[in-house]
PDB file of N, CA and C in Angstrom:
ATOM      1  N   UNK A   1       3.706  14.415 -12.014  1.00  0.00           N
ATOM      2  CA  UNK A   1       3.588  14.382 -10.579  1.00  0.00           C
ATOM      3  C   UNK A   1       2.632  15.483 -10.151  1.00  0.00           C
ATOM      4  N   UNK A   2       1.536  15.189  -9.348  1.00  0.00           N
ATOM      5  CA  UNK A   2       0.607  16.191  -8.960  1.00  0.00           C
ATOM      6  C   UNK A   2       0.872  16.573  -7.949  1.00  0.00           C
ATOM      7  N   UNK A   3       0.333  17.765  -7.871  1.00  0.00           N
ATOM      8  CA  UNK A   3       0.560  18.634  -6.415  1.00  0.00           C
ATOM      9  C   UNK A   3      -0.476  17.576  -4.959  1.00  0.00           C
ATOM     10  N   UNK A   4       0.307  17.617  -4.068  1.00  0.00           N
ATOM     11  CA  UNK A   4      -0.280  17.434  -2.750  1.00  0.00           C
ATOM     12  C   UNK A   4      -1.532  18.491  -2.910  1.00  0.00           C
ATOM     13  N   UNK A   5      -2.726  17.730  -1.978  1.00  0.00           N
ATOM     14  CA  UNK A   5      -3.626  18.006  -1.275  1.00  0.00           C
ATOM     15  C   UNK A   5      -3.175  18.788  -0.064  1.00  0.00           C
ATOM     16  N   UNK A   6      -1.580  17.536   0.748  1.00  0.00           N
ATOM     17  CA  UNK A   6      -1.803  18.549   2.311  1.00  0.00           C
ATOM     18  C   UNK A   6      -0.441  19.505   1.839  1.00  0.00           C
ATOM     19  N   UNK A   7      -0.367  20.574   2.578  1.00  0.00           N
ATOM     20  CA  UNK A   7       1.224  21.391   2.869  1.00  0.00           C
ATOM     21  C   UNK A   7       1.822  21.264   3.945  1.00  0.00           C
ATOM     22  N   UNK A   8       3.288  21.530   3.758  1.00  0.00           N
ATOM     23  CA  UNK A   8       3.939  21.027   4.995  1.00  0.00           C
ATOM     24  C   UNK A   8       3.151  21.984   6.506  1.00  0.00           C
ATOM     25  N   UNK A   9       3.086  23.099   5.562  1.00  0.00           N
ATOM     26  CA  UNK A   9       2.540  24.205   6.272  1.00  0.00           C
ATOM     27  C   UNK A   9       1.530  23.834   6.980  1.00  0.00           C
ATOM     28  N   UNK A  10       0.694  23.045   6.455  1.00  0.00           N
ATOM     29  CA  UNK A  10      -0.350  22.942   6.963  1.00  0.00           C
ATOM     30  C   UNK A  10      -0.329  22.259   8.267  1.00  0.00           C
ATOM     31  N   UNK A  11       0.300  21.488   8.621  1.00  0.00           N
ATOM     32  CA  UNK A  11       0.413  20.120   9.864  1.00  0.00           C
ATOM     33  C   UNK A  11       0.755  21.542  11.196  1.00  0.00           C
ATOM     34  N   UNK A  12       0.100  20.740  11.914  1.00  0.00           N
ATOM     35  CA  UNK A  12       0.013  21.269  13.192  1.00  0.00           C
ATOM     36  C   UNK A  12      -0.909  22.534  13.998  1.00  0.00           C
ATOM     37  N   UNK A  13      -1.427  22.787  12.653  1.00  0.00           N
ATOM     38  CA  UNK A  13      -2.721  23.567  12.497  1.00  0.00           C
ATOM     39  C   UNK A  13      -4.238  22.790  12.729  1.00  0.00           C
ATOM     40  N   UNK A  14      -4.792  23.299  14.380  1.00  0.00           N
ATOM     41  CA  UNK A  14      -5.675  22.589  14.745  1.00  0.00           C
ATOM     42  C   UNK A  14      -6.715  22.449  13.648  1.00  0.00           C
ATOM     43  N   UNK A  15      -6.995  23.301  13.020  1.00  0.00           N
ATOM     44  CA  UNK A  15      -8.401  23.039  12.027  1.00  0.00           C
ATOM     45  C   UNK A  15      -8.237  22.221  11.034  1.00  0.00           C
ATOM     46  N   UNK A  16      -6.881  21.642  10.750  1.00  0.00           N
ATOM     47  CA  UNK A  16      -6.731  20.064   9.698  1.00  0.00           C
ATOM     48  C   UNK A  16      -6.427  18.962  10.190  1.00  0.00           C
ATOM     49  N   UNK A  17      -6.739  18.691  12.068  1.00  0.00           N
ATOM     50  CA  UNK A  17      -6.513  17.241  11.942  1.00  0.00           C
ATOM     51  C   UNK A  17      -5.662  17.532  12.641  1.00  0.00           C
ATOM     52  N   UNK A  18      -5.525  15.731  13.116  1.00  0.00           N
ATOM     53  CA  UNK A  18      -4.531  15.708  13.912  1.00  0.00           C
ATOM     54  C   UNK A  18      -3.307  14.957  12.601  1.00  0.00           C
ATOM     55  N   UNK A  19      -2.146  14.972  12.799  1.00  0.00           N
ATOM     56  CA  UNK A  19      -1.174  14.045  12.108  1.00  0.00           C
ATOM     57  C   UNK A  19      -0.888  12.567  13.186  1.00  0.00           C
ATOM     58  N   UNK A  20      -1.480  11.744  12.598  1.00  0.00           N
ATOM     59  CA  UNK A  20      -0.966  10.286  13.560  1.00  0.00           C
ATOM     60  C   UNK A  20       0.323  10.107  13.319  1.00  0.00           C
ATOM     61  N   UNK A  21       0.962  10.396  12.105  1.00  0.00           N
ATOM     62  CA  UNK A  21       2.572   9.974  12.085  1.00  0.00           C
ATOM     63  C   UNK A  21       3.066  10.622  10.842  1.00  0.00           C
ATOM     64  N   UNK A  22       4.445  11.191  11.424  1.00  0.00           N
ATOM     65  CA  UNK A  22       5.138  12.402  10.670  1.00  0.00           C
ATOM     66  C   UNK A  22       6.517  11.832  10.544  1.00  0.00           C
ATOM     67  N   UNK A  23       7.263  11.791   9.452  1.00  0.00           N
ATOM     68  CA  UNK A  23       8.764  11.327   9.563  1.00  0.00           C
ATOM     69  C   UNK A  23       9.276  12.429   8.287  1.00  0.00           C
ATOM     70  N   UNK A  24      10.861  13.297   8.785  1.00  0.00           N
ATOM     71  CA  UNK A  24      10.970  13.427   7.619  1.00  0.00           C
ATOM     72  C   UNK A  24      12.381  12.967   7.231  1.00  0.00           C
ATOM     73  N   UNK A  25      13.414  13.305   6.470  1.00  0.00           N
ATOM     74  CA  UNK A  25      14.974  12.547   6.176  1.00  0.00           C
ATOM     75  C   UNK A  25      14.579  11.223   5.741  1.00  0.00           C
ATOM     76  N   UNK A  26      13.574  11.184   4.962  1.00  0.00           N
ATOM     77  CA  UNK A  26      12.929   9.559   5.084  1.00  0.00           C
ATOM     78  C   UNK A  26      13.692   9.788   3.228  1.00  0.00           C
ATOM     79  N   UNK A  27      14.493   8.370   3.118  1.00  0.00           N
ATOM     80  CA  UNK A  27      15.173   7.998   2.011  1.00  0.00           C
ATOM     81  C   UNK A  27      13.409   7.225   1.408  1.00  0.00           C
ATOM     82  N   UNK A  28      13.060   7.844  -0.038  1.00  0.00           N
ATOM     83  CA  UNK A  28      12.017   7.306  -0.486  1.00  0.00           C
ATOM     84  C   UNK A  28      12.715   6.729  -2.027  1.00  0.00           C
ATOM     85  N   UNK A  29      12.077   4.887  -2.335  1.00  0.00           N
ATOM     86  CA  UNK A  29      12.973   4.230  -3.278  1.00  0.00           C
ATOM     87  C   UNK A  29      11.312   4.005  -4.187  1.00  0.00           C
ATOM     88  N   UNK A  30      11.721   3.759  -5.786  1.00  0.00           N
ATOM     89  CA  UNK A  30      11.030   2.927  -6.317  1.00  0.00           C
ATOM     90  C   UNK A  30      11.685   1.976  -6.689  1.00  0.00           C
ATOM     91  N   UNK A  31      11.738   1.291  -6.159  1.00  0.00           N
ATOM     92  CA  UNK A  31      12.848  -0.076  -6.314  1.00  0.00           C
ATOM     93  C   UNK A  31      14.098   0.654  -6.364  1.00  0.00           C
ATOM     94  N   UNK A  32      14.503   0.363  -7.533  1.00  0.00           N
ATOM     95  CA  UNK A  32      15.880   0.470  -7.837  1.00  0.00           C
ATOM     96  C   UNK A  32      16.434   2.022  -7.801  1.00  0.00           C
ATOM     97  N   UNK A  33      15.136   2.538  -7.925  1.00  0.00           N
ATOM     98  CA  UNK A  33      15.515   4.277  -8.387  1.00  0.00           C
ATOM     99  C   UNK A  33      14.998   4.852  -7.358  1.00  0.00           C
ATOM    100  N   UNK A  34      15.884   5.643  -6.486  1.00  0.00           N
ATOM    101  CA  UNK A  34      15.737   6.449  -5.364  1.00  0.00           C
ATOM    102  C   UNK A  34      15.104   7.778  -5.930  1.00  0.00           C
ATOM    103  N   UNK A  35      14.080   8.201  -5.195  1.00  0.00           N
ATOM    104  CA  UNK A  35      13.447   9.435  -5.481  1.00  0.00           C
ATOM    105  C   UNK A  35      13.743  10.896  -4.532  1.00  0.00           C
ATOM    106  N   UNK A  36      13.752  10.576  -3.397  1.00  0.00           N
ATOM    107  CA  UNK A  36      14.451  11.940  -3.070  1.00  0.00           C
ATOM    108  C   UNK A  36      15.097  10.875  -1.449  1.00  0.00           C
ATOM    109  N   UNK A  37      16.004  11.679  -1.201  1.00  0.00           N
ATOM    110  CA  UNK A  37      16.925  11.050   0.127  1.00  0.00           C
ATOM    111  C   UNK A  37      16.136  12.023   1.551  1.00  0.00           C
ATOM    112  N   UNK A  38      15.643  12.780   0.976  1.00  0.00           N
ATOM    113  CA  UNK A  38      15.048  13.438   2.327  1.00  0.00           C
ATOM    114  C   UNK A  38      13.307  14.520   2.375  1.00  0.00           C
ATOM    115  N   UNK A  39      12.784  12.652   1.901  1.00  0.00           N
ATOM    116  CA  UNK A  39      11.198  13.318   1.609  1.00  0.00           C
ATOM    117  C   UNK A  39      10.567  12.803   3.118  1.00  0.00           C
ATOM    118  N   UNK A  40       9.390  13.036   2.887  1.00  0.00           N
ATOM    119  CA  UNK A  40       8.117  13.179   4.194  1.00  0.00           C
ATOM    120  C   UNK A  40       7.354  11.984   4.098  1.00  0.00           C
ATOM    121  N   UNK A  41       7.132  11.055   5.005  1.00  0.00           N
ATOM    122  CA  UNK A  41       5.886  10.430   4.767  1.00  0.00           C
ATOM    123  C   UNK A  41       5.262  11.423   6.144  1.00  0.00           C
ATOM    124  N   UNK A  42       3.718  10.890   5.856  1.00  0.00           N
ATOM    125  CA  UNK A  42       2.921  11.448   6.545  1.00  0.00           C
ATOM    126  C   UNK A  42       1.423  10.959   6.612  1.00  0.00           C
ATOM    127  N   UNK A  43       0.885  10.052   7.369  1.00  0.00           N
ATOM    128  CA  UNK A  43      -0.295   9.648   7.749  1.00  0.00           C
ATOM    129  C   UNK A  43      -0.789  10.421   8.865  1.00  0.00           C
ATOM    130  N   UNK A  44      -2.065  11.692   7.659  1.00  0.00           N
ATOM    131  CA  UNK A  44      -3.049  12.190   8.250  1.00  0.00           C
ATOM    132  C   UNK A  44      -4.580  11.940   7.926  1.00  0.00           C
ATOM    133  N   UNK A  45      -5.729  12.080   9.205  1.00  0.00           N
ATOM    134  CA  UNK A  45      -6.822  12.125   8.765  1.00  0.00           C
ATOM    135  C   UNK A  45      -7.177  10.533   7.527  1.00  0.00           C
ATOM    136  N   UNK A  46      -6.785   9.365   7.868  1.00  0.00           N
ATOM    137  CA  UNK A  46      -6.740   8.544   7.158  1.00  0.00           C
ATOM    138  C   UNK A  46      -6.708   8.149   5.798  1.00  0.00           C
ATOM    139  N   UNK A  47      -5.478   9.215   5.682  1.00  0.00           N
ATOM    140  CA  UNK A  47      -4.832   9.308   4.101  1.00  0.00           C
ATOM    141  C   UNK A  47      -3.063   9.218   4.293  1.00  0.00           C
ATOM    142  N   UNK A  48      -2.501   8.646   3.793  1.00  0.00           N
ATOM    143  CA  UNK A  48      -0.996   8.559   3.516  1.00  0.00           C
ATOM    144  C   UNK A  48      -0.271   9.897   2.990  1.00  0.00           C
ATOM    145  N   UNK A  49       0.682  10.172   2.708  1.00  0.00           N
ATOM    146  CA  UNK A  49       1.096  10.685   1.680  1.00  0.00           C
ATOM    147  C   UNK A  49       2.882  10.907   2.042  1.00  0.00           C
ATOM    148  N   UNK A  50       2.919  10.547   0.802  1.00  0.00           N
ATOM    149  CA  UNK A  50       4.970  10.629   0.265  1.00  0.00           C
ATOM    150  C   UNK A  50       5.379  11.736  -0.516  1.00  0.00           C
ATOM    151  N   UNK A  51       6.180  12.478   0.312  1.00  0.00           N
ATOM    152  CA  UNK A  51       6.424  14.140  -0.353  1.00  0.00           C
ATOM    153  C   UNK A  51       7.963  14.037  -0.434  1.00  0.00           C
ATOM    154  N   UNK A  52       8.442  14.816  -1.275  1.00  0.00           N
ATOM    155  CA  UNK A  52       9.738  15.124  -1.882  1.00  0.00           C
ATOM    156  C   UNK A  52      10.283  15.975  -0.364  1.00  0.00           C
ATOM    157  N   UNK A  53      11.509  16.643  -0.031  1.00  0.00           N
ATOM    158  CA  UNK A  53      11.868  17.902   0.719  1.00  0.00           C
ATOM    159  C   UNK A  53      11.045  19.243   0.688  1.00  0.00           C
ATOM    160  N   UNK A  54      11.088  18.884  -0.697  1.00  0.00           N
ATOM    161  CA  UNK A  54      10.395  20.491  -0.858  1.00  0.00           C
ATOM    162  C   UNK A  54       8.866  20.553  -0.850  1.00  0.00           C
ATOM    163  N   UNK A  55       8.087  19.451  -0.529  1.00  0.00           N
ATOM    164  CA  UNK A  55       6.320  19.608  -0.161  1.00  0.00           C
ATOM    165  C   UNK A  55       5.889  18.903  -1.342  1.00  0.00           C
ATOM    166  N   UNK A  56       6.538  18.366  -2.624  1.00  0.00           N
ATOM    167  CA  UNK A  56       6.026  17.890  -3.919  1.00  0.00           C
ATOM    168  C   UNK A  56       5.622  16.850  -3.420  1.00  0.00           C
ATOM    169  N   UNK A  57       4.322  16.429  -3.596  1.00  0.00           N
ATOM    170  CA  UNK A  57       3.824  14.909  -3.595  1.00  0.00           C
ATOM    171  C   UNK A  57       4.327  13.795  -4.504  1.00  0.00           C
ATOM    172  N   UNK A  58       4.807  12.981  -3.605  1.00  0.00           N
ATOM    173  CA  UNK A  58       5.507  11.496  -4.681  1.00  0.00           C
ATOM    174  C   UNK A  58       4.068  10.837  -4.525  1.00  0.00           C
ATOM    175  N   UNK A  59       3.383  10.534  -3.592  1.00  0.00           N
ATOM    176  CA  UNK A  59       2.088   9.590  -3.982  1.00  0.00           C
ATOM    177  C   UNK A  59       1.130   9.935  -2.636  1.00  0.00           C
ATOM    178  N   UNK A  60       0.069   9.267  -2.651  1.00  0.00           N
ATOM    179  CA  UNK A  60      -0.853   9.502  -1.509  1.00  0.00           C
ATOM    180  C   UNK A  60      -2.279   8.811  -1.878  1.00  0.00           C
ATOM    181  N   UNK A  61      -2.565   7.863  -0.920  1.00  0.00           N
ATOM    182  CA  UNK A  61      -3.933   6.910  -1.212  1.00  0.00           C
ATOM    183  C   UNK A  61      -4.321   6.619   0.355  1.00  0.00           C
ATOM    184  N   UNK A  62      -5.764   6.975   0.373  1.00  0.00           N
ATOM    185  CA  UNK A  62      -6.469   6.083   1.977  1.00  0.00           C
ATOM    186  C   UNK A  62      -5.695   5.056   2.448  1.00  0.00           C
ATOM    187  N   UNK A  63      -5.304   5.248   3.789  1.00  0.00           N
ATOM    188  CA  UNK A  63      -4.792   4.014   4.385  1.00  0.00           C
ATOM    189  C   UNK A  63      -5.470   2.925   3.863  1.00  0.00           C
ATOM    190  N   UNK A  64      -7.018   2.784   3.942  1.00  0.00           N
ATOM    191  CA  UNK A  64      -6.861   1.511   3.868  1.00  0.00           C
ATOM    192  C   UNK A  64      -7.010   0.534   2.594  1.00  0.00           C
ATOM    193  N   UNK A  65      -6.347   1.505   1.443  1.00  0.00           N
ATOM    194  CA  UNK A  65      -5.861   0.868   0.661  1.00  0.00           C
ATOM    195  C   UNK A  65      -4.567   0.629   0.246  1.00  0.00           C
ATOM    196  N   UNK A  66      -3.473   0.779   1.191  1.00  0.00           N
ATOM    197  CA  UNK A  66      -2.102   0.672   1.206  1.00  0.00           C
ATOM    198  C   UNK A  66      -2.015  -0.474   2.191  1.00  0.00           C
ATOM    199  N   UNK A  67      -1.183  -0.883   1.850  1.00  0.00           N
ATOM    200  CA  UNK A  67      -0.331  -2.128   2.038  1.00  0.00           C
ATOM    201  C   UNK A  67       0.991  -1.955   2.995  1.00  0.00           C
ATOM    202  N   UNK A  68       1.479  -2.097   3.902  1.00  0.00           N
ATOM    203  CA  UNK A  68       3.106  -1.867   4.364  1.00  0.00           C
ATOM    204  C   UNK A  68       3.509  -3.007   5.535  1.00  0.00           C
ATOM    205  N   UNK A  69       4.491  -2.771   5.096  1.00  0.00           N
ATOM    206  CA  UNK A  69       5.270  -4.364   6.243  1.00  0.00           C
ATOM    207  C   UNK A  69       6.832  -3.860   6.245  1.00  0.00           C
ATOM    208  N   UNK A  70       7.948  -4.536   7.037  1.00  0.00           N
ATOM    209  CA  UNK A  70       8.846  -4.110   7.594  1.00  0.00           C
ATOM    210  C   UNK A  70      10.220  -4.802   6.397  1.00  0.00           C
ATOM    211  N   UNK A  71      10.670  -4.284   5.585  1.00  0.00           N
ATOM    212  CA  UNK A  71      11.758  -4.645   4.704  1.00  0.00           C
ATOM    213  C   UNK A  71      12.767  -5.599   5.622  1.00  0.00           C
ATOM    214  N   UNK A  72      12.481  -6.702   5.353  1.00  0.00           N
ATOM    215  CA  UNK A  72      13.179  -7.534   6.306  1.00  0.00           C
ATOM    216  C   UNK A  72      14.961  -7.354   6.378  1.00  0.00           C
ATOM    217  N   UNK A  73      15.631  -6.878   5.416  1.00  0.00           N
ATOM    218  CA  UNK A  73      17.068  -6.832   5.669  1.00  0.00           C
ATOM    219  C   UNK A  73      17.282  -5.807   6.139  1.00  0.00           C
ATOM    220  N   UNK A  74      16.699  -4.546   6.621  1.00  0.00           N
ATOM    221  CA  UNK A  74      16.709  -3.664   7.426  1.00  0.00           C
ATOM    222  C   UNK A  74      15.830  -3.065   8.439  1.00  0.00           C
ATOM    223  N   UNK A  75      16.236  -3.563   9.623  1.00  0.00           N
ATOM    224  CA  UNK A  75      15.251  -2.460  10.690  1.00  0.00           C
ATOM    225  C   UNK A  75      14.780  -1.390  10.391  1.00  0.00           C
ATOM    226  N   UNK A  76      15.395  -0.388   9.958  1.00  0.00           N
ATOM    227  CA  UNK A  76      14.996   0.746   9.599  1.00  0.00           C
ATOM    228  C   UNK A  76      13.975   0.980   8.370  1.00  0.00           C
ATOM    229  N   UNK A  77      13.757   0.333   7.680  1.00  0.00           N
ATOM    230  CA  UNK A  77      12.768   0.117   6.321  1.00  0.00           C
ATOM    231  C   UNK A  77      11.420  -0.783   6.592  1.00  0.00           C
ATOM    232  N   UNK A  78      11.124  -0.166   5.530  1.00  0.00           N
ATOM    233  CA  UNK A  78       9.591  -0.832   5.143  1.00  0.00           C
ATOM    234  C   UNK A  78       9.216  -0.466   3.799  1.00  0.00           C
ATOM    235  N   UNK A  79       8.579  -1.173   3.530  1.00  0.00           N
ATOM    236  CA  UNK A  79       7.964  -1.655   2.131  1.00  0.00           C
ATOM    237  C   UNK A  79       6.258  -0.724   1.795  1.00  0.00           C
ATOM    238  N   UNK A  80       6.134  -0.152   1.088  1.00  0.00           N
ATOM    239  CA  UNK A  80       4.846   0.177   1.096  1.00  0.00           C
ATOM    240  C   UNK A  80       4.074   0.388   0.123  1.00  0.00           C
ATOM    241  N   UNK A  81       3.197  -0.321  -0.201  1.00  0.00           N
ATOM    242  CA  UNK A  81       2.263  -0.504  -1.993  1.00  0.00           C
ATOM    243  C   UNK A  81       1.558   0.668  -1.903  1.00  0.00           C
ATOM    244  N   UNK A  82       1.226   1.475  -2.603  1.00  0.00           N
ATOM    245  CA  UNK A  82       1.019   2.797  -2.386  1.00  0.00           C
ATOM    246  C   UNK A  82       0.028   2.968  -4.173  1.00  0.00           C
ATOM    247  N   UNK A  83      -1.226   2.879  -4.553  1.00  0.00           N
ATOM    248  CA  UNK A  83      -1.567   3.273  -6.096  1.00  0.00           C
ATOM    249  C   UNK A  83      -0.995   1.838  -6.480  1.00  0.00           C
ATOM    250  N   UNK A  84      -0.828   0.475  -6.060  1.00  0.00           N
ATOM    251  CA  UNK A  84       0.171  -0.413  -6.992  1.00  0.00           C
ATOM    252  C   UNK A  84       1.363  -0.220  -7.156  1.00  0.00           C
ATOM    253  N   UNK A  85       1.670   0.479  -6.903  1.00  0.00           N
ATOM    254  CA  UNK A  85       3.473   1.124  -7.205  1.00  0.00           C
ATOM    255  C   UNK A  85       4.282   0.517  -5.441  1.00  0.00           C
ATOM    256  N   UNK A  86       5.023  -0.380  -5.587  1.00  0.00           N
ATOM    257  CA  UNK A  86       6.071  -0.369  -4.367  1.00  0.00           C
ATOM    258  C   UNK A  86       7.437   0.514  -4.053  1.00  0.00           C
ATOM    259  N   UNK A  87       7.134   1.201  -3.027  1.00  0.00           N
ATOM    260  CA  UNK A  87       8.302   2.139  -2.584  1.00  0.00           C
ATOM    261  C   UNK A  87       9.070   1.741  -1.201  1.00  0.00           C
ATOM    262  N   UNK A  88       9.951   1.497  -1.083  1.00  0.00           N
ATOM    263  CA  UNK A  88      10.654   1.338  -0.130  1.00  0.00           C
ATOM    264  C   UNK A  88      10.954   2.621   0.824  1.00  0.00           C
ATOM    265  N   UNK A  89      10.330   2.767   2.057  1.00  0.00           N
ATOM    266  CA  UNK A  89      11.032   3.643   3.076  1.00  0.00           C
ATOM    267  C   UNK A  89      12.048   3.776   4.046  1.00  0.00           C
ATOM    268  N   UNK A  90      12.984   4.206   4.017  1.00  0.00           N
ATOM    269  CA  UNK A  90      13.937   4.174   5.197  1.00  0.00           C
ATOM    270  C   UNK A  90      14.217   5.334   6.029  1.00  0.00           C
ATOM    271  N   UNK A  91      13.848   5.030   6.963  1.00  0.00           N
ATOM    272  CA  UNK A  91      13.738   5.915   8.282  1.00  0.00           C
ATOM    273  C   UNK A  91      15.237   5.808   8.585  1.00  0.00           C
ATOM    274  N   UNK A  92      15.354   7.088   9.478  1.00  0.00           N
ATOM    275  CA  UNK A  92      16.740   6.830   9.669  1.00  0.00           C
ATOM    276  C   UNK A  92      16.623   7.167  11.389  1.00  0.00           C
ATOM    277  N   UNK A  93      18.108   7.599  11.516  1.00  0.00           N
ATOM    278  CA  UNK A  93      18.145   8.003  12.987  1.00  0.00           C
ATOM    279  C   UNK A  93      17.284   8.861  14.065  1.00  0.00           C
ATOM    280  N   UNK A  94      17.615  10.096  13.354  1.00  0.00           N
ATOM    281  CA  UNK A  94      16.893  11.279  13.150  1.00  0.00           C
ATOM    282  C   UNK A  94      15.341  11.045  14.022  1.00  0.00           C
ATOM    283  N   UNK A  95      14.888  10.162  13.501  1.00  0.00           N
ATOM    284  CA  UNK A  95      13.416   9.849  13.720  1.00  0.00           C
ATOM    285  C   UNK A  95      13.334   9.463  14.814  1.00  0.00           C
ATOM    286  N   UNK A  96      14.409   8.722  15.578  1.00  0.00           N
ATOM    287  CA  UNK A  96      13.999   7.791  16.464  1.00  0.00           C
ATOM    288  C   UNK A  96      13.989   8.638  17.609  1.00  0.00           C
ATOM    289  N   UNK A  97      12.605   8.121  18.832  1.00  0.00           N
ATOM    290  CA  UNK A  97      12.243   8.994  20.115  1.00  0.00           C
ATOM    291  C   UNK A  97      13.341   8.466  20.951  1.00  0.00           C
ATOM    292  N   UNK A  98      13.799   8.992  22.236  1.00  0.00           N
ATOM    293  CA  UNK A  98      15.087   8.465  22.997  1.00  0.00           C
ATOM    294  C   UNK A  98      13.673   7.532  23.907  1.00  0.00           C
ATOM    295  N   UNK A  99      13.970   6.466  23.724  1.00  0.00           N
ATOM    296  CA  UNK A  99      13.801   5.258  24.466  1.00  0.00           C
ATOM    297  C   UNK A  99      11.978   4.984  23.728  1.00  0.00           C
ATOM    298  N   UNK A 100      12.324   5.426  22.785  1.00  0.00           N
ATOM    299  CA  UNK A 100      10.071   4.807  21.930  1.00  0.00           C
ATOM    300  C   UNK A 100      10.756   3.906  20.774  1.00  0.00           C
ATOM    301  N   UNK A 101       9.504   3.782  20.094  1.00  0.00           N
ATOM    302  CA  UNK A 101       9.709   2.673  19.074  1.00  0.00           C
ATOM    303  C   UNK A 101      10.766   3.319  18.089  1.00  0.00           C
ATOM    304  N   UNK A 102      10.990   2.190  17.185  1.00  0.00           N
ATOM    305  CA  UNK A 102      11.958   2.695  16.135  1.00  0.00           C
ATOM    306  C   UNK A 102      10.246   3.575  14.953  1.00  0.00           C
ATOM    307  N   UNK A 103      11.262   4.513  14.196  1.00  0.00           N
ATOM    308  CA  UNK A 103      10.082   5.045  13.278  1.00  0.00           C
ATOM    309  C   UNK A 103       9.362   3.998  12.429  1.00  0.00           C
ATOM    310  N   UNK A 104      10.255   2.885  12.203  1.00  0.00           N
ATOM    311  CA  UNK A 104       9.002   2.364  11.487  1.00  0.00           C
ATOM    312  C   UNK A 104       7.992   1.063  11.631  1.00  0.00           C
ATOM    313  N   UNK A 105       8.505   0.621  12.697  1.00  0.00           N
ATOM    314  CA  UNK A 105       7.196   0.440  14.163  1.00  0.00           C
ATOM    315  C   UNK A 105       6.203   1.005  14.175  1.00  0.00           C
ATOM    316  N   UNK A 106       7.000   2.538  14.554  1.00  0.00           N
ATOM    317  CA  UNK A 106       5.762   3.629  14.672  1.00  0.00           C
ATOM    318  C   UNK A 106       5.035   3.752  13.453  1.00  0.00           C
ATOM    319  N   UNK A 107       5.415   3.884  12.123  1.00  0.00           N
ATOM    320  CA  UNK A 107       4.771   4.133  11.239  1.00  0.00           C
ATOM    321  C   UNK A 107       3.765   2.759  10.812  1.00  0.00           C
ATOM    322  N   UNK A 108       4.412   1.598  10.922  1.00  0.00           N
ATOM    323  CA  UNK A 108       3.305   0.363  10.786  1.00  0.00           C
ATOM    324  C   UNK A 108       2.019   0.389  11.796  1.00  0.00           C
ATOM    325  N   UNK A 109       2.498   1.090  12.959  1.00  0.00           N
ATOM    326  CA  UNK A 109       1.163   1.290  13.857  1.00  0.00           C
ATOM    327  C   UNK A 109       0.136   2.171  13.656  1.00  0.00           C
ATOM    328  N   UNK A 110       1.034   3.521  12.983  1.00  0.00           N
ATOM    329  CA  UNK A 110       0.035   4.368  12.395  1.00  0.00           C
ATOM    330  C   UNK A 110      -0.531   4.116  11.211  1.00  0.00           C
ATOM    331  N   UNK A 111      -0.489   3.314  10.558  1.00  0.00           N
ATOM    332  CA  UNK A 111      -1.367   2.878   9.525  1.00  0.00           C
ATOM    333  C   UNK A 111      -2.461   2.480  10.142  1.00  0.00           C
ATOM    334  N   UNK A 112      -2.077   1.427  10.675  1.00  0.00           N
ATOM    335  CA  UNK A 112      -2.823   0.118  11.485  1.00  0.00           C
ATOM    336  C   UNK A 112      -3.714   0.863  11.906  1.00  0.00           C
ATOM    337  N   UNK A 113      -3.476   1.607  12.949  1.00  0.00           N
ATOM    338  CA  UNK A 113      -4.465   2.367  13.820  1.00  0.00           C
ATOM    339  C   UNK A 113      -5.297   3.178  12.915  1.00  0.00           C
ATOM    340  N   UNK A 114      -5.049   3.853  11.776  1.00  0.00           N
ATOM    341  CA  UNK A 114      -6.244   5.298  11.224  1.00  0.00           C
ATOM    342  C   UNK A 114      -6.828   3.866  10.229  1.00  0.00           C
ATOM    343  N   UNK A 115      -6.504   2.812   9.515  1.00  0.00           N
ATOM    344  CA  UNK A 115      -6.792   1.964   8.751  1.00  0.00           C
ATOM    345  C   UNK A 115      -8.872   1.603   9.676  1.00  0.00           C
ATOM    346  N   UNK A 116      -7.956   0.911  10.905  1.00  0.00           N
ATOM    347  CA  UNK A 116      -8.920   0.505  11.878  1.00  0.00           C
ATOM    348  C   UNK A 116     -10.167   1.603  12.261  1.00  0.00           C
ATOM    349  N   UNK A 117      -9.625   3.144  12.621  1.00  0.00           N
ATOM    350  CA  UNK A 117     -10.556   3.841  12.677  1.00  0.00           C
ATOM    351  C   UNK A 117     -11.582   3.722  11.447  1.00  0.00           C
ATOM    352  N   UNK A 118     -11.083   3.866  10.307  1.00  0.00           N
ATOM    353  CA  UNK A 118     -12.062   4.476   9.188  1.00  0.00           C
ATOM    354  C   UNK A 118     -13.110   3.482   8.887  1.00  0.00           C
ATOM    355  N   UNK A 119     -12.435   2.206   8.967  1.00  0.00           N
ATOM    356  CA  UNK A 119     -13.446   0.661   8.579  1.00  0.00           C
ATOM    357  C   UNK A 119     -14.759   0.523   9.367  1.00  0.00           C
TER     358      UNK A 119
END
């Protein structure tokens, strides 16, 4: 597993960008085998990336070579091809704005949207 490019540290620091979409308590699956119950996704600067709690990078590829759609037996999930590898995300409560989209709405939009910028 390689080290991240971004740090948690880093987000919110004007000179790297803006972050289009930040979630963290995010349950991250490879299928069957859960990898951490409370890692980060994070679409910045039109790059992805899936981090452990502690800032370890689980994966990270240009939006617009990722893939994601909404895990149909749960609202709260989504599906996301990431390097070829499928990981399941589940957003949880935590995330959700009082009266905005659910997080992973939000997060299918923030793909969508930095995908669209970069093309």
């Amino acid at each position: 597993m390689a080290e991240t490019e971004f740090s948690p540290a880093d987000f919110g620091a004007p000179e790297f960008g803006t972050v289009e979409f930040r979630a963290s308590d995010v349950r991250i699956q490879r299928w069957a085998r859960s990898l951490t119950r409370a890692g980060q996704v994070i679409v910045k600067d039109g790059r992805i990336a899936l981090l452990t709690s502690n800032g370890r990078e689980i994966a990270s590829a240009p939006v617009t070579a990722v893939s994601a759609k909404p895990w149909f037996l749960a609202a709260d999930s989504a599906v996301a091809r990431i390097n070829g590898v499928r990981y399941r995300l589940t957003m949880g409560q935590r995330n959700r704005r009082p009266g905005g989209a659910a997080p992973v709405r939000r997060f299918l939009e923030a793909l969508r949207g930095a995908a669209g910028r970069r093309v």
